[in-house]
N, C-alpha and C. Protein backbone atom coordinates (compact mmCIF):
# COMPACT_ATOMS: atom_id res chain seq x y z
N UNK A 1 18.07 -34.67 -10.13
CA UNK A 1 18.44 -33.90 -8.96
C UNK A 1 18.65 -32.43 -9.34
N UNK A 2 19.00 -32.13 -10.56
CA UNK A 2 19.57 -31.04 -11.43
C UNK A 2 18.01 -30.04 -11.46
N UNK A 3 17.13 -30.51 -11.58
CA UNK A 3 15.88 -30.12 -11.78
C UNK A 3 15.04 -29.49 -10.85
N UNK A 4 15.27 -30.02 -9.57
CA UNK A 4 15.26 -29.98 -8.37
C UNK A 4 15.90 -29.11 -7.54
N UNK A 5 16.81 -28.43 -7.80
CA UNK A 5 17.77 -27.60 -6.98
C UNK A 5 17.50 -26.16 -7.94
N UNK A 6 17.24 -26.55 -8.88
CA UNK A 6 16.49 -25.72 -10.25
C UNK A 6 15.33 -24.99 -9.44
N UNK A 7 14.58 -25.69 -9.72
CA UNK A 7 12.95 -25.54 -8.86
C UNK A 7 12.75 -24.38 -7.25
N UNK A 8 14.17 -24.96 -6.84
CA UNK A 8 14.05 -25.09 -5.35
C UNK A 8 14.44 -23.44 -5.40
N UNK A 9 15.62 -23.21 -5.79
CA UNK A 9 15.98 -21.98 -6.27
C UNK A 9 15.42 -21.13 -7.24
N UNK A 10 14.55 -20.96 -7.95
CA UNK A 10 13.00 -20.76 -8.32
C UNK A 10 12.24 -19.61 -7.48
N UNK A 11 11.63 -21.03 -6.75
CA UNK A 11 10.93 -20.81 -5.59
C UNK A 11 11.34 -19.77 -4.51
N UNK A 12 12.89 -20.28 -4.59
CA UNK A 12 13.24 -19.07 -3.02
C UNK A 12 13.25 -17.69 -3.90
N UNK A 13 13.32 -17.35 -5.08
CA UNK A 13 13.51 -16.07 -5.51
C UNK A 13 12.26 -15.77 -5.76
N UNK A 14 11.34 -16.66 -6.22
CA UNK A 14 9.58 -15.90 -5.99
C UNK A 14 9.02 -15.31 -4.98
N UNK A 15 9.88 -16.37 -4.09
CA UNK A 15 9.29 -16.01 -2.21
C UNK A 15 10.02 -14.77 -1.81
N UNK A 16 11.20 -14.50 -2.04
CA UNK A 16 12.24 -13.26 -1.48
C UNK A 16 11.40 -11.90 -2.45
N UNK A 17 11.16 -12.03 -3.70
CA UNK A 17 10.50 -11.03 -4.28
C UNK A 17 9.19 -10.67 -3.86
N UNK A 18 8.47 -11.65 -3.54
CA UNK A 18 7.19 -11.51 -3.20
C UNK A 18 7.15 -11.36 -1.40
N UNK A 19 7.88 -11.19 -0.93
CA UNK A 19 7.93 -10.57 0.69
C UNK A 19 7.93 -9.45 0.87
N UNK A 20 8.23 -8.50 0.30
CA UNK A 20 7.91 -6.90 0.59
C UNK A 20 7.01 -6.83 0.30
N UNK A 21 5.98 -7.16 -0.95
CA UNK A 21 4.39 -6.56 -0.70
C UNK A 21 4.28 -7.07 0.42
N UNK A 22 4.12 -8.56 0.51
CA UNK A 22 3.44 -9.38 2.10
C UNK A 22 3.68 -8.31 3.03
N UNK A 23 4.67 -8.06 3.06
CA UNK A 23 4.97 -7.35 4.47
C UNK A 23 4.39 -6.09 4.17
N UNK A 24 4.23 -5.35 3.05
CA UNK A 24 4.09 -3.96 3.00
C UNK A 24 2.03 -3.82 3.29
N UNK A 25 1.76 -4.89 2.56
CA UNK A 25 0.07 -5.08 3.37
C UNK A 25 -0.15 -5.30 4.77
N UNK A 26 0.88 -6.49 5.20
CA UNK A 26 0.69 -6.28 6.45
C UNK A 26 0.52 -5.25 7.62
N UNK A 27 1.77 -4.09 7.07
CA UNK A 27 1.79 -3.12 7.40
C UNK A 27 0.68 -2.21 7.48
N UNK A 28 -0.07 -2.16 6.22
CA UNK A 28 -1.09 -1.36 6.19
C UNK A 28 -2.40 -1.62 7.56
N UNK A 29 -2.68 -3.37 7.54
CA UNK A 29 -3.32 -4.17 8.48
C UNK A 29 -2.97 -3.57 9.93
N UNK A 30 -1.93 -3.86 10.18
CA UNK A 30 -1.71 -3.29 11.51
C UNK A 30 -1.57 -1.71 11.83
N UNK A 31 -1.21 -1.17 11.00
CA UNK A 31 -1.71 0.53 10.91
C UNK A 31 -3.15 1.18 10.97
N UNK A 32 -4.35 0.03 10.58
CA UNK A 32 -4.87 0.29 10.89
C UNK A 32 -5.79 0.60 9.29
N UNK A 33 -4.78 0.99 8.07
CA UNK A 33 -5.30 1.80 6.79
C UNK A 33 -6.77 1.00 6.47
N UNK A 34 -6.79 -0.67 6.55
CA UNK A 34 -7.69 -1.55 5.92
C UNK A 34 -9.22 -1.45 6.43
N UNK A 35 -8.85 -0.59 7.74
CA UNK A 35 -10.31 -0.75 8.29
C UNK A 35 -11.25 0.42 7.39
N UNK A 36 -10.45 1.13 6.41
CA UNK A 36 -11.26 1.96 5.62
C UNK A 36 -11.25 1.86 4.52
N UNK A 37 -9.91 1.12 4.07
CA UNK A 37 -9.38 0.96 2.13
C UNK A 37 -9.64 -0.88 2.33
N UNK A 38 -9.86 -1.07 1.07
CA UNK A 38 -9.99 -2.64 0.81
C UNK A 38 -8.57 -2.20 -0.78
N UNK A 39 -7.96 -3.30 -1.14
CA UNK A 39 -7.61 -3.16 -2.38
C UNK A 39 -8.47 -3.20 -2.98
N UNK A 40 -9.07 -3.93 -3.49
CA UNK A 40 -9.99 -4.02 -5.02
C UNK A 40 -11.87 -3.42 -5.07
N UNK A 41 -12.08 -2.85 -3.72
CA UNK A 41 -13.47 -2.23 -3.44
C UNK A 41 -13.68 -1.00 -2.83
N UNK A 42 -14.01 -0.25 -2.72
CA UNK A 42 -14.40 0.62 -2.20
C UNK A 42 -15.23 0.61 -0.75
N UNK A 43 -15.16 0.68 0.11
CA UNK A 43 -15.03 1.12 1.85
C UNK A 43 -15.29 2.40 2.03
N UNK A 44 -14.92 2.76 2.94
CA UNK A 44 -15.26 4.11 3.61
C UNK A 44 -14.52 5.07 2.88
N UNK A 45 -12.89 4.46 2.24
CA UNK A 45 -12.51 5.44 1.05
C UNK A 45 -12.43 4.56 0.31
N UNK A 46 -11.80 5.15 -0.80
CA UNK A 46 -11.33 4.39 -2.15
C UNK A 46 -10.41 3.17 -2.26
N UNK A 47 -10.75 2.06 -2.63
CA UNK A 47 -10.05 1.15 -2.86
C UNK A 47 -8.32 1.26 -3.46
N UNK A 48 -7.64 0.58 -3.00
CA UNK A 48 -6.15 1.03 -3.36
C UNK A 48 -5.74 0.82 -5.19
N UNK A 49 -6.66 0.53 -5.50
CA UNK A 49 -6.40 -0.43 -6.96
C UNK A 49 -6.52 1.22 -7.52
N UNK A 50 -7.97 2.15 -7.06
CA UNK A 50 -8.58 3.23 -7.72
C UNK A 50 -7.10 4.39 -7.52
N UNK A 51 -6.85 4.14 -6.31
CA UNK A 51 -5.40 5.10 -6.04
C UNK A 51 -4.48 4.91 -6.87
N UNK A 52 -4.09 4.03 -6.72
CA UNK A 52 -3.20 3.35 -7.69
C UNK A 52 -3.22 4.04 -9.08
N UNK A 53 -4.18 3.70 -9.56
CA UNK A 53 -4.57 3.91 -11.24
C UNK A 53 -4.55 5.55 -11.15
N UNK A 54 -5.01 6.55 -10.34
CA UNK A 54 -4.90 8.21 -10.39
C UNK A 54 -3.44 8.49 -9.97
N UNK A 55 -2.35 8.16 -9.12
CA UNK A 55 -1.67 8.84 -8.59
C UNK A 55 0.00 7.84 -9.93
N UNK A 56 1.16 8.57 -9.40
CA UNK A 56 2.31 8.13 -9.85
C UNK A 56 3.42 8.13 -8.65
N UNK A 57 4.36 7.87 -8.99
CA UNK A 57 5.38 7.83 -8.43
C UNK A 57 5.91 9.03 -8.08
N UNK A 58 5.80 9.86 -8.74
CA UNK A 58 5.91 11.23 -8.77
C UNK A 58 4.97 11.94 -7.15
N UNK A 59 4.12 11.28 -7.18
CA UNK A 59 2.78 12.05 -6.19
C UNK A 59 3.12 11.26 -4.74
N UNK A 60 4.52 10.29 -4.20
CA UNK A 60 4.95 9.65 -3.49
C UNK A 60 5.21 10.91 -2.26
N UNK A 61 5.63 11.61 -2.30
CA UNK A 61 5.59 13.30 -1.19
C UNK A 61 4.24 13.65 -0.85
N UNK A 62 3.40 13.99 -1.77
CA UNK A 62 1.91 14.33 -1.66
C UNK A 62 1.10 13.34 -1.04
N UNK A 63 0.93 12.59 -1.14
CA UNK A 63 0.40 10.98 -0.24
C UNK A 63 0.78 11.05 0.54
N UNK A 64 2.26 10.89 0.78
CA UNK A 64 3.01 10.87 2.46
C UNK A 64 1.91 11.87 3.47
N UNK A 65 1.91 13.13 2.84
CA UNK A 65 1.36 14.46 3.91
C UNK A 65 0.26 13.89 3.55
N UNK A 66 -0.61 13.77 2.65
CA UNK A 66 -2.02 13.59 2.97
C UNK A 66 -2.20 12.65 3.86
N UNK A 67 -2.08 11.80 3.82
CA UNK A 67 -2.07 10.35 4.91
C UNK A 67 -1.65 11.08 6.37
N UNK A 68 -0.54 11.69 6.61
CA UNK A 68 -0.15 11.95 7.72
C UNK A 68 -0.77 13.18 8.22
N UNK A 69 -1.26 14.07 7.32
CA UNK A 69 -2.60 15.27 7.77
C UNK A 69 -3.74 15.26 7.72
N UNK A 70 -3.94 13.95 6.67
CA UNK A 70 -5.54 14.05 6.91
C UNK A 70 -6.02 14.75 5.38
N UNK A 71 -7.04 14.57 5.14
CA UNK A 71 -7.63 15.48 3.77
C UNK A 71 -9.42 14.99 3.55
N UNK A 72 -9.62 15.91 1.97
CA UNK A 72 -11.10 15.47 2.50
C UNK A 72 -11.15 16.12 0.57
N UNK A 73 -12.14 15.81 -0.20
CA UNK A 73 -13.18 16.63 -1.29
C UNK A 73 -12.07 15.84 -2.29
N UNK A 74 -10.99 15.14 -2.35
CA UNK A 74 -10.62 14.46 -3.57
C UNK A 74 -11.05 12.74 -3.97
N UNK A 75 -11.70 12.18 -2.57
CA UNK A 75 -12.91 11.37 -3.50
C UNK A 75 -14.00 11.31 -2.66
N UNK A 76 -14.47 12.06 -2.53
CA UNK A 76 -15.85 12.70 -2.11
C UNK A 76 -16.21 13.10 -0.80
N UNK A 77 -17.29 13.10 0.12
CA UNK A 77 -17.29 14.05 1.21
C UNK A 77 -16.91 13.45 2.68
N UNK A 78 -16.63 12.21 2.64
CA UNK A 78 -16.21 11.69 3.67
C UNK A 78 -14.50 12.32 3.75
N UNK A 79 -14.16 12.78 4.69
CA UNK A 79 -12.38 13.46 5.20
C UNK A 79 -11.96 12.03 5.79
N UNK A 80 -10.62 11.61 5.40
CA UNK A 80 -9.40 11.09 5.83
C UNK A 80 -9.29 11.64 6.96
N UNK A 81 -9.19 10.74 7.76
CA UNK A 81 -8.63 11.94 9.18
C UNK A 81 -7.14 11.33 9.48
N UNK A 82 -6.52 11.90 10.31
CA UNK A 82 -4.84 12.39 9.84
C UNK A 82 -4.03 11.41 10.64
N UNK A 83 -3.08 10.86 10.64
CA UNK A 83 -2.37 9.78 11.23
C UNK A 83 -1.15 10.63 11.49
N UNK A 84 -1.14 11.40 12.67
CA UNK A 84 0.03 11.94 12.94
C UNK A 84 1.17 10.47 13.85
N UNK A 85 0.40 9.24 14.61
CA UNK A 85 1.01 8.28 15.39
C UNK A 85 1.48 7.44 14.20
N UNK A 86 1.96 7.43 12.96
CA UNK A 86 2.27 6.68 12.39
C UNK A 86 3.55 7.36 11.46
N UNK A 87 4.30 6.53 11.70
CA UNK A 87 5.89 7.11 11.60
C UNK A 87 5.93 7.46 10.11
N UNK A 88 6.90 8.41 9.26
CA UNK A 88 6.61 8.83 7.71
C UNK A 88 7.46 7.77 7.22
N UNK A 89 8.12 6.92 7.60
CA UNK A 89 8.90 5.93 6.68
C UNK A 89 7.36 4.53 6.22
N UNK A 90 7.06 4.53 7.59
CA UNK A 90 5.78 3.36 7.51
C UNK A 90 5.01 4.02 6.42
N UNK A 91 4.25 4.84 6.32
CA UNK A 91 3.77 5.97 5.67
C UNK A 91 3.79 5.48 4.31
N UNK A 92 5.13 6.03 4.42
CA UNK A 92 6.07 5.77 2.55
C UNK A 92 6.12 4.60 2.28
N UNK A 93 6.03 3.65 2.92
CA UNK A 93 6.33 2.19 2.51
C UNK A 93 4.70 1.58 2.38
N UNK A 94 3.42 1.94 2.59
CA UNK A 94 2.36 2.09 2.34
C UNK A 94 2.02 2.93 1.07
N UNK A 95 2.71 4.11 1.05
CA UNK A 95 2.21 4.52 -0.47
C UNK A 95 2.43 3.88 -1.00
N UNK A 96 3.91 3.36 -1.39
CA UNK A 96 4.60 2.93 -2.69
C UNK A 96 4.05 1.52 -2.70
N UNK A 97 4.09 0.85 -1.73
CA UNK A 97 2.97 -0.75 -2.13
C UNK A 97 1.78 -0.62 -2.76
N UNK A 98 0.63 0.99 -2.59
CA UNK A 98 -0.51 0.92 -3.18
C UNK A 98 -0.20 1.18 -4.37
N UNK A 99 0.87 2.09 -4.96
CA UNK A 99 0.91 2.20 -6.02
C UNK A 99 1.61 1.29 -6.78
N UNK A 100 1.81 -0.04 -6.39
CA UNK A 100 1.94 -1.41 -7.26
C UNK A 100 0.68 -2.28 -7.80
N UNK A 101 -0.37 -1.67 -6.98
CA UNK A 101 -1.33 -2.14 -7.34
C UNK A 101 -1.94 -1.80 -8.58
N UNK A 102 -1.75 -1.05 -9.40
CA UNK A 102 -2.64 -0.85 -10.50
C UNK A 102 -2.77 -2.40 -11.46
């Protein structure tokens, strides 16, 4: 029974840790980000894995505004166009999930 309540409690701390990405992709899904980023491929922009691996924690301000203004010539000639309807906390909680991805 000892083994079992072991397990069980385990489990709920894999699941409680692993709910903020869930939710933080989801987020991206319903924002709309996926219809252009894939994680692991390249789309209309850069895959989040490629973001990931260039940017830091540090570059968490700079992402925010790019995302929310829009940008264009840092991975090639297709422009980001600008998500002013999407609140800067959602925003931020989208950067910092891509940059778990590396």
């Amino acid at each position: 029974m000892k083994k079992i309540a072991q397990l069980l409690v385990v489990a709920g701390v894999m699941t409680v840790g692993a709910a903020p990405a869930f939710a933080d992709e989801a987020l991206a899904k319903a924002k709309g980000c996926m219809a252009c980023h894939a994680i692991d491929k390249k789309l209309v922009g850069p895959s989040y894995k490629d973001v990931a691996k260039k940017y830091t924690e540090a570059d968490v301000p700079k992402l925010v505004e790019k995302v929310k203004k829009g940008g264009a010539g840092v991975w090639g000639p297709v422009p980001m166009p600008p998500h002013p309807q999407v609140a800067e906390a959602d925003i931020e909680k989208i950067v910092r999930w891509v940059l778990t991805l590396k």
